[in-house]
C-alpha atoms as a PDB file:
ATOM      1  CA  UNK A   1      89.260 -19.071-111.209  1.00  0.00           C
ATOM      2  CA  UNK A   2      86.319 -16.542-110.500  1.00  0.00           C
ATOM      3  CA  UNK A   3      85.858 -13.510-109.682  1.00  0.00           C
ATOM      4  CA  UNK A   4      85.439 -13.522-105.828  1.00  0.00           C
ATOM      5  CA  UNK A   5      88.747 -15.785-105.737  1.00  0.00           C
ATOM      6  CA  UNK A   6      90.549 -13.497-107.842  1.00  0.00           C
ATOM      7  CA  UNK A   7      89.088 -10.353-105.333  1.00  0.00           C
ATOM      8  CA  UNK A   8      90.367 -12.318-102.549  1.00  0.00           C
ATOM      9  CA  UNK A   9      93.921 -13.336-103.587  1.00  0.00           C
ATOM     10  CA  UNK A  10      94.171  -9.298-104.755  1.00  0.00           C
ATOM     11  CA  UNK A  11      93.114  -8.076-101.195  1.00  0.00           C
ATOM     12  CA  UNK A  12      95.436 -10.242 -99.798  1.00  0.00           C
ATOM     13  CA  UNK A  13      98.076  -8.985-101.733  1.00  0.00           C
ATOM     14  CA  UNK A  14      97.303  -6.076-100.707  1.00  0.00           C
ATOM     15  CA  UNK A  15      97.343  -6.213 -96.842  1.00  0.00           C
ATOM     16  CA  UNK A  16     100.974  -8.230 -97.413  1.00  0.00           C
ATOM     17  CA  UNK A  17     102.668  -5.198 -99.250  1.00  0.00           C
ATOM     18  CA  UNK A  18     101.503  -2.997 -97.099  1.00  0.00           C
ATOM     19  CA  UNK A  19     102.247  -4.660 -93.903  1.00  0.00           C
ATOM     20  CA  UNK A  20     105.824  -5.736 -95.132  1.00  0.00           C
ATOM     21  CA  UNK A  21     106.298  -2.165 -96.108  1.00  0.00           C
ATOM     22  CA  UNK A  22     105.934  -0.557 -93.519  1.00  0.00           C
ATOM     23  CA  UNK A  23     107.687  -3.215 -90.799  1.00  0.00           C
ATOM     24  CA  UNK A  24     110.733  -2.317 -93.548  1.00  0.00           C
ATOM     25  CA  UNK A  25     110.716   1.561 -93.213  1.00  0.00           C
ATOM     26  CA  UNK A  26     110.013   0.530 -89.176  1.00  0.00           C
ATOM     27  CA  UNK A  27     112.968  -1.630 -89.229  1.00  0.00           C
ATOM     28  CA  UNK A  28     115.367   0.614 -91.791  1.00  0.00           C
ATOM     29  CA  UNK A  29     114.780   3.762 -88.932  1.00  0.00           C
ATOM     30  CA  UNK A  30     115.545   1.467 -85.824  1.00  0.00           C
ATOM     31  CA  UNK A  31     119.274   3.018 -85.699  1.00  0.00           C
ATOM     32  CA  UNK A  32     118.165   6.908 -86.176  1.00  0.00           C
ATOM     33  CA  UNK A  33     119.220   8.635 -83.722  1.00  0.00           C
ATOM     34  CA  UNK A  34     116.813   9.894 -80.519  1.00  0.00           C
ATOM     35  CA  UNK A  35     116.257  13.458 -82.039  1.00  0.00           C
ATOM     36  CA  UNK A  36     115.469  12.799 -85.216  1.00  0.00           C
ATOM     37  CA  UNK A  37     111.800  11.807 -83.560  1.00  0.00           C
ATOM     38  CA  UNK A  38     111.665   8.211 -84.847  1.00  0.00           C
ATOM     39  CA  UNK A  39     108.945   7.309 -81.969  1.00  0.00           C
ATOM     40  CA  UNK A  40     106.288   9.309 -83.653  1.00  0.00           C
ATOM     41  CA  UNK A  41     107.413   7.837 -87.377  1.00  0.00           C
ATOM     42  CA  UNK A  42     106.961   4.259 -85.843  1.00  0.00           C
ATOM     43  CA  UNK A  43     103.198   5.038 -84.098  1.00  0.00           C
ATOM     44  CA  UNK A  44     102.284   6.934 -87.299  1.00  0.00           C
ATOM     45  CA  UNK A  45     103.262   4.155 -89.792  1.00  0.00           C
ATOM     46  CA  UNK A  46     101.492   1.893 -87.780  1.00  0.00           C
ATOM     47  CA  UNK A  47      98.499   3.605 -87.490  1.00  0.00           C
ATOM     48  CA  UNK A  48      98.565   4.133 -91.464  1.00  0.00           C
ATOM     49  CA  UNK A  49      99.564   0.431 -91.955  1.00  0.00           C
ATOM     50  CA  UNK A  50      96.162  -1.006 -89.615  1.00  0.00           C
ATOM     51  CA  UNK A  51      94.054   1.898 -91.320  1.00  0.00           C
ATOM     52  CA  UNK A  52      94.989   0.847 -94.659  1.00  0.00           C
ATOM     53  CA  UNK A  53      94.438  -2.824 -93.817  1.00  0.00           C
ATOM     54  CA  UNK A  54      90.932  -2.531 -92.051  1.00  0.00           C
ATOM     55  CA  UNK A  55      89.910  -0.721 -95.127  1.00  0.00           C
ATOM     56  CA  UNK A  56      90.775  -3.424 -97.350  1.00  0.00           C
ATOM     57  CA  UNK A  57      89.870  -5.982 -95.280  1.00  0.00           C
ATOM     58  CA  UNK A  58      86.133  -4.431 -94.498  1.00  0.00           C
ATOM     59  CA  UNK A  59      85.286  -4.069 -97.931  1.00  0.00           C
ATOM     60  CA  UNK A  60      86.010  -7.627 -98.643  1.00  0.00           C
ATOM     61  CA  UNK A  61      84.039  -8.428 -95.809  1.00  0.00           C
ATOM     62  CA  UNK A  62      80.844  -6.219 -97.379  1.00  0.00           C
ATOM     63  CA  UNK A  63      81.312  -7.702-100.243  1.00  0.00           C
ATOM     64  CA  UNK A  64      81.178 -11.244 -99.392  1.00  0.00           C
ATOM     65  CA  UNK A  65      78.184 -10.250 -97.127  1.00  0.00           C
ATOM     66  CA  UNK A  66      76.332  -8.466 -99.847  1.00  0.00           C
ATOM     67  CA  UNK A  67      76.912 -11.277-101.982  1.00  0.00           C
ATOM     68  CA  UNK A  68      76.227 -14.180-100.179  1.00  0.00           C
ATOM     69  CA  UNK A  69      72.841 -12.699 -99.273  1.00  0.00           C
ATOM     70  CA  UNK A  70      72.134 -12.090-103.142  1.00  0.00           C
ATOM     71  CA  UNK A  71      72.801 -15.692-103.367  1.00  0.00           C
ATOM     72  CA  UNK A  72      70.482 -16.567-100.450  1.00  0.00           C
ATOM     73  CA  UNK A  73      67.466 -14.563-101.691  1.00  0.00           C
ATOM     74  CA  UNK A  74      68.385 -16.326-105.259  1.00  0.00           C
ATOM     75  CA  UNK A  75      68.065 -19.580-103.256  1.00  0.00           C
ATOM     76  CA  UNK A  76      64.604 -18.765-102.283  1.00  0.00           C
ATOM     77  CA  UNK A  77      65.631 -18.284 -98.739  1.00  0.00           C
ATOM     78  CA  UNK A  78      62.901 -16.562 -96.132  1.00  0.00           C
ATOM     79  CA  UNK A  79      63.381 -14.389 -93.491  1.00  0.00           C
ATOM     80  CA  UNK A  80      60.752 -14.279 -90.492  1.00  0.00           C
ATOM     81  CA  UNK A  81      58.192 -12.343 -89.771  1.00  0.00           C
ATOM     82  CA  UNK A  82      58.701  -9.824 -87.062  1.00  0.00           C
ATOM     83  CA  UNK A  83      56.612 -10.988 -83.834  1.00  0.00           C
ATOM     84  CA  UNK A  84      53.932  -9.243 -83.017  1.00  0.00           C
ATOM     85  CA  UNK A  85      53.942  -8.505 -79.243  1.00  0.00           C
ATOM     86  CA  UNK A  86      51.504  -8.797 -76.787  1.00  0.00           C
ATOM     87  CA  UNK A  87      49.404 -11.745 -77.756  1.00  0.00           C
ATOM     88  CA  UNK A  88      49.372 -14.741 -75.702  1.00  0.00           C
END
């Protein structure tokens, strides 16, 4: 096993706890009663859930980015050259 696999299983582990978390504390408050404001626990652990997820999840994504272009480069791949406009 390498390192990216390892980074990936990890971040995945991740996003899992923290989704099953918090649809736990959202299901464990679904019999509260109306005043004890359960409504705005619900939209804020939610909000903190997808935050916390698109965190992890983007900085995979960078990663893998950043590192498959490292290996691209390494590869000897070439970008093009900008077009110079105007000349027909």
């Amino acid at each position: 096993m390498n390192t990216d696999q390892i980074k990936v299983i990890f971040t995945y582990g991740i996003a899992t706890i923290m989704i099953l978390g918090g649809l736990a504390i959202i299901y464990a408050t679904r019999l509260d009663p109306p005043e004890a404001d359960v409504a705005g626990l619900r939209l804020l652990m939610a909000g903190f859930i997808g935050g916390a997820t698109q965190f992890v999840f983007n900085r995979e994504t960078q990663t893998q980015t950043a590192r498959q272009v490292e290996r691209g480069i390494a590869q000897g791949a070439t970008t093009p050259a900008p077009a110079s406009g105007g000349d027909a």
